[in-house]
C-alpha atoms as a PDB file:
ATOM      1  CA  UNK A   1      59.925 161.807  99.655  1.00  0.00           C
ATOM      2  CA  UNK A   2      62.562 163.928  98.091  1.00  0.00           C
ATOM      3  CA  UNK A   3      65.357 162.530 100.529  1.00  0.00           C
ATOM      4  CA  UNK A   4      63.842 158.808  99.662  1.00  0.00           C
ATOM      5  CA  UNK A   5      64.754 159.171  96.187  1.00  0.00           C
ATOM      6  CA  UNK A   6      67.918 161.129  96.372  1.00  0.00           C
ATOM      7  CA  UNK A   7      69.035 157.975  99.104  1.00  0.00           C
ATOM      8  CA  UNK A   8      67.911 155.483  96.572  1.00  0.00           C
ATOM      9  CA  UNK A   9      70.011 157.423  93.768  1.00  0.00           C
ATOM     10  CA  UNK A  10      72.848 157.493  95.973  1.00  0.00           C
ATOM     11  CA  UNK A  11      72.290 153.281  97.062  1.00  0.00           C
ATOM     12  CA  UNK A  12      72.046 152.374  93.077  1.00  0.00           C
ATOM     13  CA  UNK A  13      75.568 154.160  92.397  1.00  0.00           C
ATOM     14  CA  UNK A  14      77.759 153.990  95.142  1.00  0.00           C
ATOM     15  CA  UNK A  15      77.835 149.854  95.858  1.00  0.00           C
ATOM     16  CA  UNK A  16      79.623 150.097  92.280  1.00  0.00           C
ATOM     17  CA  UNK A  17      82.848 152.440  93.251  1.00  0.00           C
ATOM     18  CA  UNK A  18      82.931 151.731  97.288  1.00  0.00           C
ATOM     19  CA  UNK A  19      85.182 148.584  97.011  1.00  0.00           C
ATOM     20  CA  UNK A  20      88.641 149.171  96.607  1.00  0.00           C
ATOM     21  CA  UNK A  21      91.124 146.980  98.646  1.00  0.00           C
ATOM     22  CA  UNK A  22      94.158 149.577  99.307  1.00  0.00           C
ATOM     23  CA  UNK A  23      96.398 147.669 101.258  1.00  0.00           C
ATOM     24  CA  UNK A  24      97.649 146.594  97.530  1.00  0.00           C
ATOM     25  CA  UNK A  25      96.128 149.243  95.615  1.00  0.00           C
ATOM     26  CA  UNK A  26      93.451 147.132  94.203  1.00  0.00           C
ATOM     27  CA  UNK A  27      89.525 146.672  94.399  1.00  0.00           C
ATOM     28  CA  UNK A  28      88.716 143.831  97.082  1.00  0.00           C
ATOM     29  CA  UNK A  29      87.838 143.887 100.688  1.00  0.00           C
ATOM     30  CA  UNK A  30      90.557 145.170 102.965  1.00  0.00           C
ATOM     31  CA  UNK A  31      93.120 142.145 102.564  1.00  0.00           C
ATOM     32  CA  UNK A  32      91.493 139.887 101.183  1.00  0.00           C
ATOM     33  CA  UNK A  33      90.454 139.769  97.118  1.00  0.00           C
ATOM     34  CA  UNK A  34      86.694 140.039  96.373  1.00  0.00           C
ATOM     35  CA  UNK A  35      85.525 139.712  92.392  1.00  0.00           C
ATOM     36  CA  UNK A  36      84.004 143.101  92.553  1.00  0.00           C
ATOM     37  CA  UNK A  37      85.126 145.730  89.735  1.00  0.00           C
ATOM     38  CA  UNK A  38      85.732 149.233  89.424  1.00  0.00           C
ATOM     39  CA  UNK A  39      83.588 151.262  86.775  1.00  0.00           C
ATOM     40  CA  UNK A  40      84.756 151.103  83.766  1.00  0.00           C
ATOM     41  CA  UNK A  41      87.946 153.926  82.807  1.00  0.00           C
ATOM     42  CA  UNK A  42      88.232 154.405  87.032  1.00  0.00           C
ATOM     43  CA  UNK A  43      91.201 155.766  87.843  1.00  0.00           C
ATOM     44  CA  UNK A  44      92.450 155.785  91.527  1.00  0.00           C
ATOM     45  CA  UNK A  45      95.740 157.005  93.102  1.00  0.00           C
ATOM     46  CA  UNK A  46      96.302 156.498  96.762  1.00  0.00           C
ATOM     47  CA  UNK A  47      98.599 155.943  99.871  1.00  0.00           C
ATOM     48  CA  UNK A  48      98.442 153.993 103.020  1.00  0.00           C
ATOM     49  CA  UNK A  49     100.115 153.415 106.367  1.00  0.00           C
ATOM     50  CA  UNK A  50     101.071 149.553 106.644  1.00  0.00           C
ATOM     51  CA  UNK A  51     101.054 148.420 109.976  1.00  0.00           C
ATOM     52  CA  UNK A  52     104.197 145.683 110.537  1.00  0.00           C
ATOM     53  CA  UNK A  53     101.403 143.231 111.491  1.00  0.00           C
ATOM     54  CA  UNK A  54      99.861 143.070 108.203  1.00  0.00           C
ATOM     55  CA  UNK A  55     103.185 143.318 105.816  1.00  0.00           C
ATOM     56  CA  UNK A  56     105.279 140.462 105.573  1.00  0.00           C
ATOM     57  CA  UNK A  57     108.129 139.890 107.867  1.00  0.00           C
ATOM     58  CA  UNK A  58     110.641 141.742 105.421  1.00  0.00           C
ATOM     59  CA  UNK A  59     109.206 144.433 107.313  1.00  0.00           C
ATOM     60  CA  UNK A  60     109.768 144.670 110.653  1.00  0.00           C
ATOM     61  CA  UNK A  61     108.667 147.938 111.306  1.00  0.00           C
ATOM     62  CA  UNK A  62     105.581 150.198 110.164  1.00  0.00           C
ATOM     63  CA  UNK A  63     105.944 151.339 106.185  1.00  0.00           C
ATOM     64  CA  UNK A  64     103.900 153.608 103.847  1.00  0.00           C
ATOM     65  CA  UNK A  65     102.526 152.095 100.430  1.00  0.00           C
ATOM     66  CA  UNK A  66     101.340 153.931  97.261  1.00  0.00           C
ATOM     67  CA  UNK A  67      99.720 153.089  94.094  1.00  0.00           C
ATOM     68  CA  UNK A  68      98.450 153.443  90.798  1.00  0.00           C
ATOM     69  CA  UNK A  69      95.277 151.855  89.606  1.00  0.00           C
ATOM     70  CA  UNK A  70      93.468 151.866  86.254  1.00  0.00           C
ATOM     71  CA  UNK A  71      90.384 149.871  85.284  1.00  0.00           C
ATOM     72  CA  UNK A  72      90.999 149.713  81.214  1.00  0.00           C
ATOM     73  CA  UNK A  73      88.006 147.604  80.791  1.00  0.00           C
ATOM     74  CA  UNK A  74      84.826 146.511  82.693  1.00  0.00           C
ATOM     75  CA  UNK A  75      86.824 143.001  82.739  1.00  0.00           C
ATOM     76  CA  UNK A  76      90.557 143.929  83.469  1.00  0.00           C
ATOM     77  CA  UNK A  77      92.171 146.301  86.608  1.00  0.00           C
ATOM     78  CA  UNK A  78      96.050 146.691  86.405  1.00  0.00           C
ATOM     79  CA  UNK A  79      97.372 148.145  89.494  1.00  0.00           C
ATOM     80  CA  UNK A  80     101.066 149.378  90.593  1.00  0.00           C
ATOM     81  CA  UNK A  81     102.296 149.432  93.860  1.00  0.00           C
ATOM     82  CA  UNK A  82     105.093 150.845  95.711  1.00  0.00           C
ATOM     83  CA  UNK A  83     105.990 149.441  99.383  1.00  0.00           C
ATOM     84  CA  UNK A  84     108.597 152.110 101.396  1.00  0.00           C
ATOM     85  CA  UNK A  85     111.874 150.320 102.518  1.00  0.00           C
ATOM     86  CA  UNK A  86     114.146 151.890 105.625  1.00  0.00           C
ATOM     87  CA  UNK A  87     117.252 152.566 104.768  1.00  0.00           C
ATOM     88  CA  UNK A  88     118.330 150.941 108.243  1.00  0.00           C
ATOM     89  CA  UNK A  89     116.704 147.496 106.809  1.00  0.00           C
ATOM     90  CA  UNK A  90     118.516 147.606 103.952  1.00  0.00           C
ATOM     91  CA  UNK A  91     122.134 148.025 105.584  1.00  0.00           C
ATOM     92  CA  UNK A  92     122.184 151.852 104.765  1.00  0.00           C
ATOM     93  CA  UNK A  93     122.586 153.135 108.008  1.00  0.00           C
ATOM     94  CA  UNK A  94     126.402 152.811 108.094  1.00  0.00           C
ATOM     95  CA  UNK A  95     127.051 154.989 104.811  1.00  0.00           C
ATOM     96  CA  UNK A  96     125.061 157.938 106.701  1.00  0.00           C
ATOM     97  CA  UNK A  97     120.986 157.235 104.928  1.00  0.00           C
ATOM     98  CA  UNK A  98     118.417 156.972 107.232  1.00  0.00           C
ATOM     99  CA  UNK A  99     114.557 156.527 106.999  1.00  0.00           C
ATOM    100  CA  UNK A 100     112.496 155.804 103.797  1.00  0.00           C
ATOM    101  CA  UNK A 101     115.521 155.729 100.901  1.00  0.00           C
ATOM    102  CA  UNK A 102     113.774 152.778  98.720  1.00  0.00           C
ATOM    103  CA  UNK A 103     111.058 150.920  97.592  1.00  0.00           C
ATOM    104  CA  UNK A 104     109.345 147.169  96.438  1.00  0.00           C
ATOM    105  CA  UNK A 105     107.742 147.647  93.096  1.00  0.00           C
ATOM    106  CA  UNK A 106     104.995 145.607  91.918  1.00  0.00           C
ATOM    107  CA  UNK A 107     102.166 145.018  89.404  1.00  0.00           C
ATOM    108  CA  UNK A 108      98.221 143.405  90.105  1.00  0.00           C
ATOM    109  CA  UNK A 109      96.461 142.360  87.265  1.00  0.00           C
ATOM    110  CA  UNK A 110      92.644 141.635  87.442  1.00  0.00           C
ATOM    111  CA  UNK A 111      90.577 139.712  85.388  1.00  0.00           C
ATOM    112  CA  UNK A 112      86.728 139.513  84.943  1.00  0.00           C
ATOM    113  CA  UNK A 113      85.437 135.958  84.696  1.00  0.00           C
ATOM    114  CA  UNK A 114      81.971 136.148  84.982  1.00  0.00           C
ATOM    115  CA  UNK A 115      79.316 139.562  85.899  1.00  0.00           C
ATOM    116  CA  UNK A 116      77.413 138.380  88.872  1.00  0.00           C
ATOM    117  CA  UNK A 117      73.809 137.202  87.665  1.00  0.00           C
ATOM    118  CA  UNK A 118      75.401 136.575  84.204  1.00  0.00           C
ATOM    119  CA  UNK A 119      73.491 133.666  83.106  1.00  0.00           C
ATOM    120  CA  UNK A 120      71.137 133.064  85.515  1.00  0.00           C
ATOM    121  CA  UNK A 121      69.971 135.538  88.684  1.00  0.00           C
ATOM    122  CA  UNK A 122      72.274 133.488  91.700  1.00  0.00           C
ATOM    123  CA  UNK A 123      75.280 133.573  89.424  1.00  0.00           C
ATOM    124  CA  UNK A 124      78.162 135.401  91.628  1.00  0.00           C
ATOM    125  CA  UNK A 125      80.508 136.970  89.709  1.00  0.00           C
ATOM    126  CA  UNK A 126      84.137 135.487  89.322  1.00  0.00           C
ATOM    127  CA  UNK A 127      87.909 137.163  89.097  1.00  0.00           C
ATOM    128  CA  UNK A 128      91.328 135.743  88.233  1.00  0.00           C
ATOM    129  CA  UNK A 129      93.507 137.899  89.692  1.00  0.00           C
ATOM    130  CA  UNK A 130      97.526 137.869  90.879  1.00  0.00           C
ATOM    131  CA  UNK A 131      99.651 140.553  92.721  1.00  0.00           C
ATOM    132  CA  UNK A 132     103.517 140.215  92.748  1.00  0.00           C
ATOM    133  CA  UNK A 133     103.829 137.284  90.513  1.00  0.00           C
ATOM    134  CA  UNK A 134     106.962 137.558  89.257  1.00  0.00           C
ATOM    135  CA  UNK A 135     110.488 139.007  90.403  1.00  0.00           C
ATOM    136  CA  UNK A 136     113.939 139.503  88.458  1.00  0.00           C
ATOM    137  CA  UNK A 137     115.908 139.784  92.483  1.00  0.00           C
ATOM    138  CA  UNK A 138     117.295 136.367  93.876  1.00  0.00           C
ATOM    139  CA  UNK A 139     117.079 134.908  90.679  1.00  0.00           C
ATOM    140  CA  UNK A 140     113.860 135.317  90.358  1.00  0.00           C
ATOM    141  CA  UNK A 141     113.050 133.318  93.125  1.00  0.00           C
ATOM    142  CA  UNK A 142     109.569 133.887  94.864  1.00  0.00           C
ATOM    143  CA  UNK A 143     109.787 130.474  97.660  1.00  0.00           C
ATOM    144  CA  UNK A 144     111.732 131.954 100.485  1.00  0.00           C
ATOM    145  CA  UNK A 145     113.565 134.768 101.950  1.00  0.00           C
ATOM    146  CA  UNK A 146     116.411 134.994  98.760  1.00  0.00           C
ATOM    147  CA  UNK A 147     113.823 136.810  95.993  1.00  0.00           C
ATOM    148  CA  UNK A 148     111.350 139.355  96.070  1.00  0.00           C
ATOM    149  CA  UNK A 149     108.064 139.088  95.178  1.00  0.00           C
ATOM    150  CA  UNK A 150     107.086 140.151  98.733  1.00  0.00           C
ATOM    151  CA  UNK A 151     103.397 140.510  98.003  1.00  0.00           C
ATOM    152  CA  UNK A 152     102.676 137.397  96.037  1.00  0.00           C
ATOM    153  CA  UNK A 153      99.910 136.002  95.217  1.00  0.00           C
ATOM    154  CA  UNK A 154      97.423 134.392  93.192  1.00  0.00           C
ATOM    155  CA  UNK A 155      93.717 133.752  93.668  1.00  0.00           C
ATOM    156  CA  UNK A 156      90.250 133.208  92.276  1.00  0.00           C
ATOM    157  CA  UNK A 157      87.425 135.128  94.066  1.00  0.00           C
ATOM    158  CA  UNK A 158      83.642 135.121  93.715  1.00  0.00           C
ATOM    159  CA  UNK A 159      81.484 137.387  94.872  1.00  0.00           C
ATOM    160  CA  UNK A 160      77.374 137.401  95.713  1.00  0.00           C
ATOM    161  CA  UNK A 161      75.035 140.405  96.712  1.00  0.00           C
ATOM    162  CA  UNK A 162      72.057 139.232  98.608  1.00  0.00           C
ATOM    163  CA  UNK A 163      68.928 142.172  99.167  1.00  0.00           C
ATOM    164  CA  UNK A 164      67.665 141.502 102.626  1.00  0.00           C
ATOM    165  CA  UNK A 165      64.453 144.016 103.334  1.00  0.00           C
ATOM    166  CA  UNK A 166      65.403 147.322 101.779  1.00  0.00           C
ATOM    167  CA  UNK A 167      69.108 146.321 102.754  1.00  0.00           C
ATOM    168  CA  UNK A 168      72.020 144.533 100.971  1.00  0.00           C
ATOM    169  CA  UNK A 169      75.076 142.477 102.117  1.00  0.00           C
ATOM    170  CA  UNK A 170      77.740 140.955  99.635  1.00  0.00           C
ATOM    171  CA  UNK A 171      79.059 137.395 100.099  1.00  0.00           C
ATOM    172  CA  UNK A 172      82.951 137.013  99.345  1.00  0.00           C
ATOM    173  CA  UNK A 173      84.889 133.847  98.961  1.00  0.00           C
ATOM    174  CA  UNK A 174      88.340 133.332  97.472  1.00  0.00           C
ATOM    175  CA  UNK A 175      91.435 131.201  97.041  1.00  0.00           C
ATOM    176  CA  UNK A 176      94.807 132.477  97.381  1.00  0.00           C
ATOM    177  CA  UNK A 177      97.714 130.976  96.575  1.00  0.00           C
ATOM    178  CA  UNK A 178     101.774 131.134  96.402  1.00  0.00           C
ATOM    179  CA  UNK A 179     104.742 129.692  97.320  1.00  0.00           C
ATOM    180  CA  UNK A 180     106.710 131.490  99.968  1.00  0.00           C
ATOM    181  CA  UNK A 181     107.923 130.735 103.066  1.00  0.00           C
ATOM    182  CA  UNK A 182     107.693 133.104 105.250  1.00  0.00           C
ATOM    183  CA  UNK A 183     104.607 134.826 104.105  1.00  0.00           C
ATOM    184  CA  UNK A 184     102.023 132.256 103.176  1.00  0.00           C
ATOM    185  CA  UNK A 185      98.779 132.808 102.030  1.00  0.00           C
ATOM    186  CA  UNK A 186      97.688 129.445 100.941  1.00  0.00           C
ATOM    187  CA  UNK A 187      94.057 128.520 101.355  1.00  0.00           C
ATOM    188  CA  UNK A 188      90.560 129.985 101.789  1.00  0.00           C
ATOM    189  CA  UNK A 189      89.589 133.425 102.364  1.00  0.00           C
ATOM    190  CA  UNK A 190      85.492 134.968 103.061  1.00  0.00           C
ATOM    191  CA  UNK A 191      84.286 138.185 104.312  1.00  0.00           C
ATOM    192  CA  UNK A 192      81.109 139.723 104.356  1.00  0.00           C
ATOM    193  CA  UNK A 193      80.271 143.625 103.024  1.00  0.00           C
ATOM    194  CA  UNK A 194      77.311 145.944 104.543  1.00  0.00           C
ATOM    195  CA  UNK A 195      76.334 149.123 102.559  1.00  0.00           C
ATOM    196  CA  UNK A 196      73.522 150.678 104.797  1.00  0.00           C
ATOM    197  CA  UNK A 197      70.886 152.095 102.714  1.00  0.00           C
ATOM    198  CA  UNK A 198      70.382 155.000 104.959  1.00  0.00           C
ATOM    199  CA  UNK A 199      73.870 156.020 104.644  1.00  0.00           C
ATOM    200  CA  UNK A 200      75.613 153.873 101.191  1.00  0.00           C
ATOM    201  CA  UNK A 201      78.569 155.817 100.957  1.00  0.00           C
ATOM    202  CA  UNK A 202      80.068 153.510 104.374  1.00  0.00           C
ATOM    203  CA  UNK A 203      80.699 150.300 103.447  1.00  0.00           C
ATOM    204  CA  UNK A 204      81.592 147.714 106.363  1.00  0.00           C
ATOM    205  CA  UNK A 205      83.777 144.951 106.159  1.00  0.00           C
ATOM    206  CA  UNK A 206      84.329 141.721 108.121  1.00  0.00           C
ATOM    207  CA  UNK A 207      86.917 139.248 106.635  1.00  0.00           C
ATOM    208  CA  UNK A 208      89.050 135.989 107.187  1.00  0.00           C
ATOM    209  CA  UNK A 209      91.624 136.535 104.189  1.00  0.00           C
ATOM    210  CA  UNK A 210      93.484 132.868 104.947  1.00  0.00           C
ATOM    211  CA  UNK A 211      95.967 133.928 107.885  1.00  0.00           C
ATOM    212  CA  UNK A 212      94.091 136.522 109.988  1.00  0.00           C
ATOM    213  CA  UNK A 213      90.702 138.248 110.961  1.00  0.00           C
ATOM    214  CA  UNK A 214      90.324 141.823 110.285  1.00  0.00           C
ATOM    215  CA  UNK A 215      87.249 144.478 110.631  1.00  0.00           C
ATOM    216  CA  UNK A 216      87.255 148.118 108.769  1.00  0.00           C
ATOM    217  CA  UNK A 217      85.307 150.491 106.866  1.00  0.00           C
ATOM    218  CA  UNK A 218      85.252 152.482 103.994  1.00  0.00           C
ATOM    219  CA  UNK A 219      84.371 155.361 103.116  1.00  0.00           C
ATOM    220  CA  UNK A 220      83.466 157.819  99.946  1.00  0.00           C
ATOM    221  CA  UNK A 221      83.390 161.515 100.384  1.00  0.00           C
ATOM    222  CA  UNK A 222      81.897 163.747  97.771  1.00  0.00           C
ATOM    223  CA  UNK A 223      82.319 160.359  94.997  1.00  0.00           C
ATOM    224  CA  UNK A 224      86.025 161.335  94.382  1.00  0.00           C
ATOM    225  CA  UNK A 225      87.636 160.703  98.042  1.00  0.00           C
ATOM    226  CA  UNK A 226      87.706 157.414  99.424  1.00  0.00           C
ATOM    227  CA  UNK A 227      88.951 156.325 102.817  1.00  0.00           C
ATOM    228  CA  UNK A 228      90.024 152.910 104.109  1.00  0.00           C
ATOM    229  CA  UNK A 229      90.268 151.987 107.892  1.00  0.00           C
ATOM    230  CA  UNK A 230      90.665 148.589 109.078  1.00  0.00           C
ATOM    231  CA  UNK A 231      91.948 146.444 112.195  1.00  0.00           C
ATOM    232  CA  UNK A 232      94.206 143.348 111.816  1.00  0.00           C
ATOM    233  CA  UNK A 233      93.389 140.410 113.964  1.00  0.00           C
ATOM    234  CA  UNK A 234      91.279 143.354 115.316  1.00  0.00           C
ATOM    235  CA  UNK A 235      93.465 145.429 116.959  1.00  0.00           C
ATOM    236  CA  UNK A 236      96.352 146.538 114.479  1.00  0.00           C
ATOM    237  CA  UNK A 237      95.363 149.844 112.554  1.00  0.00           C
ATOM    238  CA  UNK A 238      96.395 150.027 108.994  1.00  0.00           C
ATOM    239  CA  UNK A 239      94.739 153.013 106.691  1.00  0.00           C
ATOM    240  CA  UNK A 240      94.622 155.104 103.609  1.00  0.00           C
ATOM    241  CA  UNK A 241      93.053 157.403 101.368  1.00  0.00           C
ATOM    242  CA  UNK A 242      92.397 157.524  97.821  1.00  0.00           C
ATOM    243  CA  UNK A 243      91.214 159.420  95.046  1.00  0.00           C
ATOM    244  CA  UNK A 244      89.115 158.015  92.577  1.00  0.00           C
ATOM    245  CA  UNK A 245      88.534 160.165  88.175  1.00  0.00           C
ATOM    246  CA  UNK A 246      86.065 158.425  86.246  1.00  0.00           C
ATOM    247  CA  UNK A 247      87.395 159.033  82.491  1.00  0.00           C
ATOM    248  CA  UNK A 248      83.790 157.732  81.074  1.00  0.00           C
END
């Protein structure tokens, strides 16, 4: 009985901090956005090897990412993000640099439309959310190879958790959206979340998120330390860590 309810305890809290998408430092599925939200005052810093399959084709080899990631509000998640740049990539080599000398910047903002089962109980909630919308490199120019704004994007997610039995799986659909060339992620994304009740600190995670398929898991050690694995187009490994303070 005792285990029951600690299990139960555990089910009630986790499904709230277990989604955090840390290929851009975000909550969300594992590339693709879901309208799930941190707890409110979560802070999480992390890092994450980037498999070259799942960056764009700037990078042509495998890179490291880290991040910053504060939810100010139950509504509203600001995130920054720092991408690792070879020094060979960027023309370096010649003046005697080699390996990871620089860095893409970037900021995600979040934005809570609508709390699932807001009005009425089948209501899924809704976020507004960007990463990489703007750039001051190449003129600002975000369309093609001359600009930055590697990681752009902009999208509108919803997000439904459906009980089945004594067990749970969340429904995720988005639309991304943005205008480059060589890295377009224009059109629909879904994926589908399993927290097992038996065990609710793993969290399992199928997804479509507009260009590829991808299967992963996360993970939350001791509600502080939260791992990340996942397989592009099932077969490329790409995987972090992060650690998670809750200020309230």
């Amino acid at each position: 009985m005792l285990k029951r309810i600690l299990i139960s305890c555990l089910f009630l809290y986790c499904p709230f901090i277990l989604s955090a998408q840390l290929t851009y430092g975000t909550t969300g599925l594992l590339h693709a956005p879901s309208a799930e939200m941190q707890a409110d005052k979560t802070v999480m810093l992390g890092a994450n090897f980037m498999n070259k399959e799942i960056t764009p084709p700037t990078w042509y080899y495998h890179t490291y990412n880290y991040y910053l990631n504060v939810t100010f509000f139950p509504w509203l998640e600001v995130a920054y993000t720092c991408t690792l740049f070879k020094a060979e990539a960027l023309g370096l080599g010649p003046y005697g640099y080699t390996g990871f000398t620089n860095q893409d910047r970037y900021f995600s903002i979040r934005l809570r439309a609508l709390k699932e089962g807001q009005f009425w109980k089948y209501m899924p909630a809704v976020v507004l959310g960007t990463s990489d919308p703007y750039t001051e490199s190449g003129d600002g120019q975000i369309s093609s190879t001359d600009g930055n704004g590697y990681f752009c994007r902009f999208y509108i997610a919803a997000t439904k958790h459906i009980p089945i039995g004594h067990e749970e799986i969340g429904l995720h659909i988005s639309y991304l959206y943005n205008r480059r060339k060589e890295y377009k992620l224009n059109g629909v994304a879904v994926g589908v979340t399993y927290n097992p009740s038996f065990h609710p600190q793993l969290r399992v995670i199928a997804e479509y998120d507009s260009k590829d398929f991808a299967f992963g898991a996360t993970y939350l050690l001791f509600n502080h330390l939260h791992a990340q694995v996942e397989l592009q187009r099932m077969k490329y490994f790409t995987g972090g860590l992060a650690y998670k303070i809750y200020l309230k």
